[in-house]
PDB file of N, CA and C in Angstrom:
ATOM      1  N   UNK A   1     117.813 -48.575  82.808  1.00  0.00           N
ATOM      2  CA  UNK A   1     118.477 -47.329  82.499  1.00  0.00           C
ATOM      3  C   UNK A   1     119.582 -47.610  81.481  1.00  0.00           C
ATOM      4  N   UNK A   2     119.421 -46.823  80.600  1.00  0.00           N
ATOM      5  CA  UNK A   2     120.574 -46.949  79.488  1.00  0.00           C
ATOM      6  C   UNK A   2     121.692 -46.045  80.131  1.00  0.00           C
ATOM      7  N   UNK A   3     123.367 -46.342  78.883  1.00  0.00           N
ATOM      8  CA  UNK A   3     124.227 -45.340  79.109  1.00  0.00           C
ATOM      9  C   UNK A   3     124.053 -43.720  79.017  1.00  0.00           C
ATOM     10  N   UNK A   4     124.814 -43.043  79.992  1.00  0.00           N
ATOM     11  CA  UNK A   4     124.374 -41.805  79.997  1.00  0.00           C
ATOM     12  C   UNK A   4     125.075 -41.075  78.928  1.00  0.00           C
ATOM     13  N   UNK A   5     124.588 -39.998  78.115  1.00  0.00           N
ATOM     14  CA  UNK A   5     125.347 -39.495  76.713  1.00  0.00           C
ATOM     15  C   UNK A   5     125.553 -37.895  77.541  1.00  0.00           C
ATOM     16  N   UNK A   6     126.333 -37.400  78.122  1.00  0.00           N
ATOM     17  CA  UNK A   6     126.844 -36.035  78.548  1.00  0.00           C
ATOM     18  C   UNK A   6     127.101 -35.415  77.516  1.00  0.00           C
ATOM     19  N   UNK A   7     126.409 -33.871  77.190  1.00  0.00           N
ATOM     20  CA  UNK A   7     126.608 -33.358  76.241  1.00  0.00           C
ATOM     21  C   UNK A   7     127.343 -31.660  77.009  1.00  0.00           C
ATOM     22  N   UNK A   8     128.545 -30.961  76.914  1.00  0.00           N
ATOM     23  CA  UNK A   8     129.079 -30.308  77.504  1.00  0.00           C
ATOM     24  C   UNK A   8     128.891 -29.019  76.644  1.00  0.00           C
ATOM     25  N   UNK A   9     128.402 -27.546  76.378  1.00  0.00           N
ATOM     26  CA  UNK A   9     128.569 -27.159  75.173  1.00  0.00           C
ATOM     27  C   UNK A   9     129.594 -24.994  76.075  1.00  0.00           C
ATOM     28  N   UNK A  10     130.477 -24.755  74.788  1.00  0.00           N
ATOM     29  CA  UNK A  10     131.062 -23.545  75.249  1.00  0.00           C
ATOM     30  C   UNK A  10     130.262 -22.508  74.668  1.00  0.00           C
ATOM     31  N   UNK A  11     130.284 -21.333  74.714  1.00  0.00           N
ATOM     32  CA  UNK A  11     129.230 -20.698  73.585  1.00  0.00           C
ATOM     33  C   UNK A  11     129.198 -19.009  74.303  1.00  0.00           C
ATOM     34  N   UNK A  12     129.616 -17.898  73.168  1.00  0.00           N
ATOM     35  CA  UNK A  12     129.751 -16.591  73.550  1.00  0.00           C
ATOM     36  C   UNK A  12     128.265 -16.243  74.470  1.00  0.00           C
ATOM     37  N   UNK A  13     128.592 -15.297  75.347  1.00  0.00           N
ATOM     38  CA  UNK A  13     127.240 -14.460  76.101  1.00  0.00           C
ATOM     39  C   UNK A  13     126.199 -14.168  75.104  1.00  0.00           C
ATOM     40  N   UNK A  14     126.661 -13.631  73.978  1.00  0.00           N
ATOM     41  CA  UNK A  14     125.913 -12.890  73.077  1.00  0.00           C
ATOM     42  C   UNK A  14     126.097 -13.800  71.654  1.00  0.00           C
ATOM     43  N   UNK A  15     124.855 -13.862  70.784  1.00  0.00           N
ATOM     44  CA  UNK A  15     124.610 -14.570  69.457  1.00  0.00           C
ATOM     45  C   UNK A  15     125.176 -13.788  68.329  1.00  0.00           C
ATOM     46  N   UNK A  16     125.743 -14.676  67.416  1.00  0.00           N
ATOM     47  CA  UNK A  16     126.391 -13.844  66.046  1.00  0.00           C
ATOM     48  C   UNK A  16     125.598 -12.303  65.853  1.00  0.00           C
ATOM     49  N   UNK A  17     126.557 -11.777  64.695  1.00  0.00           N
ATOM     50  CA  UNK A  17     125.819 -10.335  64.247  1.00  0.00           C
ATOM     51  C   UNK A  17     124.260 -11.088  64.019  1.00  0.00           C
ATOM     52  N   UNK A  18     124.337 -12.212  62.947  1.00  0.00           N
ATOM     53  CA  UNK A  18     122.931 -12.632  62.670  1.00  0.00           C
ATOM     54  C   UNK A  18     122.127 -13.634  63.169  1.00  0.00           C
ATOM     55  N   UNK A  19     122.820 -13.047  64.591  1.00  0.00           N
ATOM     56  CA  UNK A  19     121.464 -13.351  65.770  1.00  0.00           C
ATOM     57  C   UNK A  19     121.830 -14.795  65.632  1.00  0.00           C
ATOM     58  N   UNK A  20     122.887 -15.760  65.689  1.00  0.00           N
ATOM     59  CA  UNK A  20     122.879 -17.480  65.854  1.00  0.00           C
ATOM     60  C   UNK A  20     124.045 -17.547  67.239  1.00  0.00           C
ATOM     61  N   UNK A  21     123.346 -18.234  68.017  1.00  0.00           N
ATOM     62  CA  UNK A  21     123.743 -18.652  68.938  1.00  0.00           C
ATOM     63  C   UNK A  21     124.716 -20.081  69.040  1.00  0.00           C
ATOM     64  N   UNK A  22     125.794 -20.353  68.828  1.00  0.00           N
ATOM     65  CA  UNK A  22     126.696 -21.668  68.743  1.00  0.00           C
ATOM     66  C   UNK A  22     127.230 -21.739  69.710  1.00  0.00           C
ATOM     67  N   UNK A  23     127.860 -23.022  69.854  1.00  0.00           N
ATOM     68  CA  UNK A  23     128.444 -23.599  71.081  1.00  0.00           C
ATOM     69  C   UNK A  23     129.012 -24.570  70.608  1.00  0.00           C
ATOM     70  N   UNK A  24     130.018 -25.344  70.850  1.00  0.00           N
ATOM     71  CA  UNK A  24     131.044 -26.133  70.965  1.00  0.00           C
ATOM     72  C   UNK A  24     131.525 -26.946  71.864  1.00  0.00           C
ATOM     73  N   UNK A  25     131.505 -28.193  72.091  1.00  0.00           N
ATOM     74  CA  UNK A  25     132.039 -28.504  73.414  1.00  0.00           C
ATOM     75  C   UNK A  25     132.894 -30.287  73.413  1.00  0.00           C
ATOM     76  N   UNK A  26     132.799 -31.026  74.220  1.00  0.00           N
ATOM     77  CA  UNK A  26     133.140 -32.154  74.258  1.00  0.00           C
ATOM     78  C   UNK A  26     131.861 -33.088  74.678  1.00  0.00           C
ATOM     79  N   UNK A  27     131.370 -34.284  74.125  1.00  0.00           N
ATOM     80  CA  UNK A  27     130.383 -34.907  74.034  1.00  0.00           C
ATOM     81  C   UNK A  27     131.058 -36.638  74.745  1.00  0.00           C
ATOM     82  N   UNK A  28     130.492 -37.025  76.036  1.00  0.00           N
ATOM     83  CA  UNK A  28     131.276 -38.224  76.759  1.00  0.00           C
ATOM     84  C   UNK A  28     130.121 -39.400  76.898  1.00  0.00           C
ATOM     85  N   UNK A  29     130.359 -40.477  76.820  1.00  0.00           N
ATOM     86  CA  UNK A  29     129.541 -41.525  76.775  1.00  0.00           C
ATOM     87  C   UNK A  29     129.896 -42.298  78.086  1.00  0.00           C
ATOM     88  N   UNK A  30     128.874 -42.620  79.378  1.00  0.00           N
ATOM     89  CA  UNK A  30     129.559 -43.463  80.389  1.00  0.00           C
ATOM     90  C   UNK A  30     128.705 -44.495  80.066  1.00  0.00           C
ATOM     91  N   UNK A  31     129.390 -45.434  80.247  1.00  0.00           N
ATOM     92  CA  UNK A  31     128.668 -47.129  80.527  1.00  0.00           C
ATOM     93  C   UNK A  31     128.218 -47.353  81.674  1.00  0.00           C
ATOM     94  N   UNK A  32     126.732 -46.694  82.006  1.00  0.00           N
ATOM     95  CA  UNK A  32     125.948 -46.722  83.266  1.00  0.00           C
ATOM     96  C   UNK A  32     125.058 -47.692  83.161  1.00  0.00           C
ATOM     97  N   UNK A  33     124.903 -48.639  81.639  1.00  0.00           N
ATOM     98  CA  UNK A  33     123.413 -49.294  81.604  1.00  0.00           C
ATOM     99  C   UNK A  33     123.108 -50.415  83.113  1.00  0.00           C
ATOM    100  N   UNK A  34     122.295 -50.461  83.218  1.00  0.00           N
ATOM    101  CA  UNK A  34     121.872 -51.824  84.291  1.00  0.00           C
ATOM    102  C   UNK A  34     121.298 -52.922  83.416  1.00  0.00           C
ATOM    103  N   UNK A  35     121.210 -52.690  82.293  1.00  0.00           N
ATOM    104  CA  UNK A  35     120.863 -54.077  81.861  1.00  0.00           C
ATOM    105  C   UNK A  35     122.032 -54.292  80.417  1.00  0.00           C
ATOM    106  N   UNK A  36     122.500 -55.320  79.836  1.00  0.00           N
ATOM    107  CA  UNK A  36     123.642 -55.071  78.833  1.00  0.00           C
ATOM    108  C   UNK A  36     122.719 -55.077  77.382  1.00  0.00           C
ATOM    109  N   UNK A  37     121.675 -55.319  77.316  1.00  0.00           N
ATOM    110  CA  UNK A  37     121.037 -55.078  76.381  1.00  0.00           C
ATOM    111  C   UNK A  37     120.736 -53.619  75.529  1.00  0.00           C
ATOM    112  N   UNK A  38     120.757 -52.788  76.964  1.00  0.00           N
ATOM    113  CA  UNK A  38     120.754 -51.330  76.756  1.00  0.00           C
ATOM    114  C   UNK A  38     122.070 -50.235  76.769  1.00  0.00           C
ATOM    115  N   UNK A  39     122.812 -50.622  76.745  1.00  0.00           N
ATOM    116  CA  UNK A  39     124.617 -49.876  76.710  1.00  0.00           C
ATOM    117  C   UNK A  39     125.250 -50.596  76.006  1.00  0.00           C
ATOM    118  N   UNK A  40     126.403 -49.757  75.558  1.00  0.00           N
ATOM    119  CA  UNK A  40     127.467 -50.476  75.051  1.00  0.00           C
ATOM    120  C   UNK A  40     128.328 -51.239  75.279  1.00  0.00           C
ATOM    121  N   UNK A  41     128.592 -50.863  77.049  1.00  0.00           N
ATOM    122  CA  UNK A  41     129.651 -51.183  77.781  1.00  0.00           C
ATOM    123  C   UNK A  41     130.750 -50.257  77.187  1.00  0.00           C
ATOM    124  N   UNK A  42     131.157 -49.336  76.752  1.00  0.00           N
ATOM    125  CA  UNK A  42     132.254 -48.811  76.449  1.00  0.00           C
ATOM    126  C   UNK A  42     131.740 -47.109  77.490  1.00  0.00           C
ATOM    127  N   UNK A  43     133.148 -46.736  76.898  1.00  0.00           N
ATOM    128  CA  UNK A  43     133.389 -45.198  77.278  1.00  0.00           C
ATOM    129  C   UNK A  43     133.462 -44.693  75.740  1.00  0.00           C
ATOM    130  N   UNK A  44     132.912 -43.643  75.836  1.00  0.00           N
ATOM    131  CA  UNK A  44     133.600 -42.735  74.804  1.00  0.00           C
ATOM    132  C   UNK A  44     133.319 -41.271  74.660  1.00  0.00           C
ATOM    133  N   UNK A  45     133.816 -40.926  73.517  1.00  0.00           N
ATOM    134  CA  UNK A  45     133.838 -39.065  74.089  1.00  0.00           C
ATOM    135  C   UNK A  45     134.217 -38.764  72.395  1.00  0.00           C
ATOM    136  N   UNK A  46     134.266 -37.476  72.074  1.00  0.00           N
ATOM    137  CA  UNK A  46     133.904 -37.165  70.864  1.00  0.00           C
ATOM    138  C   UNK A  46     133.646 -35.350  71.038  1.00  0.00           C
ATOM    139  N   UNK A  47     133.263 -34.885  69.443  1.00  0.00           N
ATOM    140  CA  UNK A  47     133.221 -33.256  69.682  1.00  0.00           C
ATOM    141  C   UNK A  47     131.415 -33.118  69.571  1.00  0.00           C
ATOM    142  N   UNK A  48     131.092 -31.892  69.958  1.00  0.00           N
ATOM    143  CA  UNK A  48     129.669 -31.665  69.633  1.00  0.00           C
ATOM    144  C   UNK A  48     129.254 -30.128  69.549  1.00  0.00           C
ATOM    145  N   UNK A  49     128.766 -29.698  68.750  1.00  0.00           N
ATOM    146  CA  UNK A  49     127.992 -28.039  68.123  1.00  0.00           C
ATOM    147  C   UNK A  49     126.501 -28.264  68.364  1.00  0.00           C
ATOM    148  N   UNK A  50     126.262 -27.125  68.482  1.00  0.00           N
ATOM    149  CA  UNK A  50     125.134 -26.293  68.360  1.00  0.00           C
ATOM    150  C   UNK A  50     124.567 -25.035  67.224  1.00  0.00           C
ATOM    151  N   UNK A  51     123.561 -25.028  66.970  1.00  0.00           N
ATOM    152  CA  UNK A  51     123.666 -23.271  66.447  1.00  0.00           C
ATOM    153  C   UNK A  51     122.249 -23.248  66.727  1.00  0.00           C
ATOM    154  N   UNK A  52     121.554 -22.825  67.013  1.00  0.00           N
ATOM    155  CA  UNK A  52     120.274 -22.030  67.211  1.00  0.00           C
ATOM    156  C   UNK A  52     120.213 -20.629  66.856  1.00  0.00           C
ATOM    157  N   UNK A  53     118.768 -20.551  66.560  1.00  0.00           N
ATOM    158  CA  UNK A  53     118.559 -19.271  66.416  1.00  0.00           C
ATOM    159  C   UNK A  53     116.776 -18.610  67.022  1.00  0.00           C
ATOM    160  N   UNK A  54     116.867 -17.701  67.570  1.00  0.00           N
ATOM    161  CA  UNK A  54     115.927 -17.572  68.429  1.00  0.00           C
ATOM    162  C   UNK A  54     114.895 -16.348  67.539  1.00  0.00           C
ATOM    163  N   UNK A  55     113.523 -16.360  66.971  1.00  0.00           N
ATOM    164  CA  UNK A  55     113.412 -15.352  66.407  1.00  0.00           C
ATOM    165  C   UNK A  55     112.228 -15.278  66.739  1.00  0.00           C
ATOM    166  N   UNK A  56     111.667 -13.946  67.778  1.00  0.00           N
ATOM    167  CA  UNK A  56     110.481 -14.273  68.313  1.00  0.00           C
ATOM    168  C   UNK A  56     109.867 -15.166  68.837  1.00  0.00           C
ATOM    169  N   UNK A  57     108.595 -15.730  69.013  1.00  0.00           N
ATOM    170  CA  UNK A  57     108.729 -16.810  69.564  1.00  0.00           C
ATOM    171  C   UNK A  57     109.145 -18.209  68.705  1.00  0.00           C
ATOM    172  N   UNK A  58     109.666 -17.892  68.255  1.00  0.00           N
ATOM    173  CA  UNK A  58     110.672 -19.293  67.354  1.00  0.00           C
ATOM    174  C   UNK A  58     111.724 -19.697  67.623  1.00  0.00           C
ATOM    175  N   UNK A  59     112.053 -20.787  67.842  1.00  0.00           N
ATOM    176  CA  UNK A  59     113.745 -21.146  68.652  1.00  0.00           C
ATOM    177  C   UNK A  59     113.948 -21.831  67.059  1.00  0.00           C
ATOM    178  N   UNK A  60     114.815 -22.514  66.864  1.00  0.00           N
ATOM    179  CA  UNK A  60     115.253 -23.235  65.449  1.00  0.00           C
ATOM    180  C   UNK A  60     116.633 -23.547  65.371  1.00  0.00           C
ATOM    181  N   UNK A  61     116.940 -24.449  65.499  1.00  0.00           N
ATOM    182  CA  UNK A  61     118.511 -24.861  65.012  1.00  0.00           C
ATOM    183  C   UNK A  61     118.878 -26.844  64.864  1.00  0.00           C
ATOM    184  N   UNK A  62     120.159 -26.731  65.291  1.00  0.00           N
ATOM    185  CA  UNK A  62     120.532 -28.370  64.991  1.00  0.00           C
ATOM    186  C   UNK A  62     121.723 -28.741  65.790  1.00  0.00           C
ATOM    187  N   UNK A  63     121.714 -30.024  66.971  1.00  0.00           N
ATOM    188  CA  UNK A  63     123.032 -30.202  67.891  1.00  0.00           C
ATOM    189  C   UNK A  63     123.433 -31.485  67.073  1.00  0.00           C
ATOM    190  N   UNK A  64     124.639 -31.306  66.628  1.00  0.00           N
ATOM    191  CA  UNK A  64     125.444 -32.628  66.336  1.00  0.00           C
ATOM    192  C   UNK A  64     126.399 -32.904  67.117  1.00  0.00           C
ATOM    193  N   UNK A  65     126.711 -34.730  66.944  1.00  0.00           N
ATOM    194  CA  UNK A  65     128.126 -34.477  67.750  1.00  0.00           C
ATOM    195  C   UNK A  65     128.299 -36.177  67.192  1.00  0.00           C
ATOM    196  N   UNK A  66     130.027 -36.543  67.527  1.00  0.00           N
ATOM    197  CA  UNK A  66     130.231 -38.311  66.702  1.00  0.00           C
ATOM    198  C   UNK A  66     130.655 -38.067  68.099  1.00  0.00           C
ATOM    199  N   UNK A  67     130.524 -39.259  68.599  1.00  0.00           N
ATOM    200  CA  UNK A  67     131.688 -40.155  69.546  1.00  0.00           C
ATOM    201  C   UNK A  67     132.363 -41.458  69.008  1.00  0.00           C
ATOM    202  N   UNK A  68     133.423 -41.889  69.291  1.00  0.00           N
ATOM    203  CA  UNK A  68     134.309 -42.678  68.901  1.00  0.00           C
ATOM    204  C   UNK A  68     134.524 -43.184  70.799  1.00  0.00           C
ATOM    205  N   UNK A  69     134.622 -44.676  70.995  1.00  0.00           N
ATOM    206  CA  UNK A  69     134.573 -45.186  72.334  1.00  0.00           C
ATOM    207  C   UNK A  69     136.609 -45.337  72.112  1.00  0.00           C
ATOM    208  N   UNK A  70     137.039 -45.145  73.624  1.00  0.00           N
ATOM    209  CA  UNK A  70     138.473 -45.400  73.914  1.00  0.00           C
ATOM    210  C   UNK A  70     138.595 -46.325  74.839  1.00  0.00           C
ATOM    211  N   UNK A  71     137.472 -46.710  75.250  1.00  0.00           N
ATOM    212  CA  UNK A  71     137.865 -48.028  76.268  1.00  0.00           C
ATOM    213  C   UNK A  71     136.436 -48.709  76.975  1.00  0.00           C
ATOM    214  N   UNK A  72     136.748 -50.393  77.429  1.00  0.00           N
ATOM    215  CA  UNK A  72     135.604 -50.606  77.460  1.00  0.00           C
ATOM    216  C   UNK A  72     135.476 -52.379  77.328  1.00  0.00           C
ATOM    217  N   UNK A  73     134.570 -52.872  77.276  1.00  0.00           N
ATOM    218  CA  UNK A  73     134.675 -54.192  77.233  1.00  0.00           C
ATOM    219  C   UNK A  73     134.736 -54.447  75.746  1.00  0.00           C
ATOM    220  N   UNK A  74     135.964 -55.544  75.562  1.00  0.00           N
ATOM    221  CA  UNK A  74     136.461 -55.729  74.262  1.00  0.00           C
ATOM    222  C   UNK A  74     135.780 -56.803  73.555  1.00  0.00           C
ATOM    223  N   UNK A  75     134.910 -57.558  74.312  1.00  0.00           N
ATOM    224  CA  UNK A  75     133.450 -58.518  73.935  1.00  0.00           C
ATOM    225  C   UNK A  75     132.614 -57.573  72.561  1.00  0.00           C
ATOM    226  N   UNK A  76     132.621 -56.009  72.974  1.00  0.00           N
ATOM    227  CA  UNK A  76     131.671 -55.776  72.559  1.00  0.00           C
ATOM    228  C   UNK A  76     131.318 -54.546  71.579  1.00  0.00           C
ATOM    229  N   UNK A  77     131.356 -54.349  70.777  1.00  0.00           N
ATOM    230  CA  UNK A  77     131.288 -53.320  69.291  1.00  0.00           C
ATOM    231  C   UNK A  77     131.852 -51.952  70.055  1.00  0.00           C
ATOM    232  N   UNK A  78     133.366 -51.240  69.033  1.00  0.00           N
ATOM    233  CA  UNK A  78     133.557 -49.951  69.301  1.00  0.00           C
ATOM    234  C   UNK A  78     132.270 -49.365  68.887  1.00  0.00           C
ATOM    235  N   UNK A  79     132.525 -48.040  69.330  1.00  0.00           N
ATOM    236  CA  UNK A  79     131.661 -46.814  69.396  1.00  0.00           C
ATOM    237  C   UNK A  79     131.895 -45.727  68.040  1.00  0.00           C
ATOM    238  N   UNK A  80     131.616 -45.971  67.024  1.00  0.00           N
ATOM    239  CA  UNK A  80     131.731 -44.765  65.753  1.00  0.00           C
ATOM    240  C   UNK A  80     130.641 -44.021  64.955  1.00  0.00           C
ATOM    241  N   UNK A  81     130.142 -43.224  66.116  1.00  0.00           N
ATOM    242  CA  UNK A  81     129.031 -43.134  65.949  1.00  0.00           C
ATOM    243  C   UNK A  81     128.296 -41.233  65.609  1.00  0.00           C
ATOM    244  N   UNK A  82     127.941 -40.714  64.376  1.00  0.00           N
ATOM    245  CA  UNK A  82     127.378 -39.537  64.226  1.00  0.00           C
ATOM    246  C   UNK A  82     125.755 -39.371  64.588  1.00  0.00           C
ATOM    247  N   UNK A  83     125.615 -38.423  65.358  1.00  0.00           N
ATOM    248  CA  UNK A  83     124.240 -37.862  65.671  1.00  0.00           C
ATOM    249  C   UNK A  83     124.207 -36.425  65.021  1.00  0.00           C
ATOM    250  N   UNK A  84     122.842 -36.216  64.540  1.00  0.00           N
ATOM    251  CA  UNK A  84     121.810 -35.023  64.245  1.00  0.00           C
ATOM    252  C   UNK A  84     120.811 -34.903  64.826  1.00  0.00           C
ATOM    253  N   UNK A  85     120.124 -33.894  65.417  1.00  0.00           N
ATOM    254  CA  UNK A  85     118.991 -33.382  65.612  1.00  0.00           C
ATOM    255  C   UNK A  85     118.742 -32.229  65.274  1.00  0.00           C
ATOM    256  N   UNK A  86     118.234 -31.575  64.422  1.00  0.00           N
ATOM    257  CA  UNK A  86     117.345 -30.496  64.417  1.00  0.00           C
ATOM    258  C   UNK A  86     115.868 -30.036  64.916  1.00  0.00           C
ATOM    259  N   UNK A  87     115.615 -28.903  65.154  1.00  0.00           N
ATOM    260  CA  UNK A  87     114.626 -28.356  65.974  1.00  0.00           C
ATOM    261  C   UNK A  87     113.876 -27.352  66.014  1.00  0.00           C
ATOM    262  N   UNK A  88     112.642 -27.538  65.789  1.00  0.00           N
ATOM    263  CA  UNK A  88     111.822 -26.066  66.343  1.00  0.00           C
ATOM    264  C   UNK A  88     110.962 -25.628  66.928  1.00  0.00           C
ATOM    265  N   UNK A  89     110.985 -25.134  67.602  1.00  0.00           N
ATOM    266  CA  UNK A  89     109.976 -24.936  68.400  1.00  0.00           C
ATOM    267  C   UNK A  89     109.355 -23.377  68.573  1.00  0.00           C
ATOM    268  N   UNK A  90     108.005 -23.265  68.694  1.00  0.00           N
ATOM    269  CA  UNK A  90     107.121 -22.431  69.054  1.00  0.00           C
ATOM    270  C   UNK A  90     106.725 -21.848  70.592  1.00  0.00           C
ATOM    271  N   UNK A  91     106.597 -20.793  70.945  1.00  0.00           N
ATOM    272  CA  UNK A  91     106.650 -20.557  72.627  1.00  0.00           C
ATOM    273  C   UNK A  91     105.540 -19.492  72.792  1.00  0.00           C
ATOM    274  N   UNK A  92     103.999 -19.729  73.169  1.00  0.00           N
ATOM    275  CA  UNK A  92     103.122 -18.631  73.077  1.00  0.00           C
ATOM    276  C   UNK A  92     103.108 -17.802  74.553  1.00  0.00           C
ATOM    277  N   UNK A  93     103.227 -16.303  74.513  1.00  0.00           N
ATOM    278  CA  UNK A  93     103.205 -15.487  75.845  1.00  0.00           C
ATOM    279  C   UNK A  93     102.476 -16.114  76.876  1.00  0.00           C
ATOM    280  N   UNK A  94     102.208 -17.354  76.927  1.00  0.00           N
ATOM    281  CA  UNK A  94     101.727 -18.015  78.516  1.00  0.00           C
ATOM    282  C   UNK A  94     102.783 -18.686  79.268  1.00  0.00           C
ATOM    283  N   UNK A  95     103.942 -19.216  77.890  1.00  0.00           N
ATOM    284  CA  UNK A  95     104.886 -19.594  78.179  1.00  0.00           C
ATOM    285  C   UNK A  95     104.998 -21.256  77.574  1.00  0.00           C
ATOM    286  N   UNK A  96     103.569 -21.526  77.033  1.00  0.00           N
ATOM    287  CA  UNK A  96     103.465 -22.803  76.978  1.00  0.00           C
ATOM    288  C   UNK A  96     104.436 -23.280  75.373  1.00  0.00           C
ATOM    289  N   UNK A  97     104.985 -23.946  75.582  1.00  0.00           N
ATOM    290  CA  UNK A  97     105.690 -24.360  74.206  1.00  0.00           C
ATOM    291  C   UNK A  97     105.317 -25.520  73.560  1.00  0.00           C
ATOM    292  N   UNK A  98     105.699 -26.087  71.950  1.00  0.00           N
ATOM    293  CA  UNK A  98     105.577 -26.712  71.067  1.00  0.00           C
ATOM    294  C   UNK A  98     106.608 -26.611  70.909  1.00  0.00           C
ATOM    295  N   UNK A  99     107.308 -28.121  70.388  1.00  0.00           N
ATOM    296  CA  UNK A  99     108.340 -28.390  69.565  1.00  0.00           C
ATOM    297  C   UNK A  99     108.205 -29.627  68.530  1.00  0.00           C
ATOM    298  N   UNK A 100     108.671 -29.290  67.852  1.00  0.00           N
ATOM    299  CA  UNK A 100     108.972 -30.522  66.332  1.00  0.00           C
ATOM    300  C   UNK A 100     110.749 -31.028  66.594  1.00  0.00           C
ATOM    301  N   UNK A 101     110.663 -32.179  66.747  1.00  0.00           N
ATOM    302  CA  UNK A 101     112.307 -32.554  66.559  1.00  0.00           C
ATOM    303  C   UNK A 101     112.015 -34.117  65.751  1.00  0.00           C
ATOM    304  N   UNK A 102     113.931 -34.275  65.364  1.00  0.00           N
ATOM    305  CA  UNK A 102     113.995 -35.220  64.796  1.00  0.00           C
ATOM    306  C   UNK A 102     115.215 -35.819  65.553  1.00  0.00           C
ATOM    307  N   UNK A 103     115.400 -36.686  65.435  1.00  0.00           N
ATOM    308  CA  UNK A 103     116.699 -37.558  65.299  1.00  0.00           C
ATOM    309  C   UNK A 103     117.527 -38.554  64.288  1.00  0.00           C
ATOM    310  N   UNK A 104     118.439 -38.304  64.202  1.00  0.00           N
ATOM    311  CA  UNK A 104     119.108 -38.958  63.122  1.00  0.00           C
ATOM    312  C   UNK A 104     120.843 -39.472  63.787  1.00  0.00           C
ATOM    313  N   UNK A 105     121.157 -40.842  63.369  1.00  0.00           N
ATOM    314  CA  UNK A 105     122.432 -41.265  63.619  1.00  0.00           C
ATOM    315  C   UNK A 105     123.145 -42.236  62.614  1.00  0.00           C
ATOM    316  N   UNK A 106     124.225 -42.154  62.680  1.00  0.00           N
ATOM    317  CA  UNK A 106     124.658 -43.243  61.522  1.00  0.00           C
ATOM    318  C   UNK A 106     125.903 -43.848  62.734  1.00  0.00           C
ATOM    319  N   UNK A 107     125.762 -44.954  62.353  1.00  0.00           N
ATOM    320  CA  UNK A 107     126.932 -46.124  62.642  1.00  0.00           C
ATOM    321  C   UNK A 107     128.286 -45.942  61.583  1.00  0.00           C
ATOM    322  N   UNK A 108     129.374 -45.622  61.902  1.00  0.00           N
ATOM    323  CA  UNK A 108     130.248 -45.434  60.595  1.00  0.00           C
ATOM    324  C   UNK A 108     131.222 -46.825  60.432  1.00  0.00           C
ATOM    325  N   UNK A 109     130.840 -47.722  61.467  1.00  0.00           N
ATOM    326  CA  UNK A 109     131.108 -49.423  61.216  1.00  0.00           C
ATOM    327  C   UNK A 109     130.258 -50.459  61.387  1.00  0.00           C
ATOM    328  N   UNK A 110     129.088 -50.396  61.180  1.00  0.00           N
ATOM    329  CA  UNK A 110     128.840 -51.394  60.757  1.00  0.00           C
ATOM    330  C   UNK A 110     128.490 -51.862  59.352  1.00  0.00           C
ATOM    331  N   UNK A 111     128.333 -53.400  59.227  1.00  0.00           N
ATOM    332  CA  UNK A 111     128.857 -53.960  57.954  1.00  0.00           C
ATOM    333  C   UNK A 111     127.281 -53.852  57.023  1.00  0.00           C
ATOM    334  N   UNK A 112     126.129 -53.201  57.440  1.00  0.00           N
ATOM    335  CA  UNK A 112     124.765 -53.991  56.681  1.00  0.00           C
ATOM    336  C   UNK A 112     124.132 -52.105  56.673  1.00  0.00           C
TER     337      UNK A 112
END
């Protein structure tokens, strides 16, 4: 089991005039791994958005969020780290869905 990435998000009842749904929240990193190969060993926490947009059966949007680690074993690489995903997905009246996603992250220290 790797570290767990908690993603927290705030976000109005109702979606913009043009229909986009956002959210905002705080994004926390715990150092749960069981093996050290798979975690960081750190803590960290950071901001994270949303926006979707729902249009028929089409969902579509993108969650970002950086964490930066505040504490943690000092053996082992801070945490400066940006994520992207964008998304879309398809949902036919049976209920059954399709989605396309991506992932994307950048390291904002390391040296290569």
């Amino acid at each position: 089991m790797g570290d767990i990435n908690l993603t927290l998000f705030f976000s109005p009842r109702q979606p913009t005039a043009g229909g986009v749904t956002l959210g905002v929240g705080p994004v926390f990193v715990l150092p749960t791994a069981t093996d050290s190969k798979l975690g960081g060993k750190k803590w960290g926490a950071g901001p994270a958005g949303v926006a979707l947009k729902m249009d028929g059966p089409w969902t579509y949007g993108i969650l970002a969020n950086h964490v930066w680690s505040f504490a943690g074993d000092d053996d082992r690489p801070d945490i400066n780290n940006t994520f992207a995903q964008p998304f879309v997905a398809y949902t036919w009246p049976s209920a059954w869905t399709v989605s396309v996603q991506s992932e994307t992250s950048y390291n904002w220290d390391t040296e290569s």
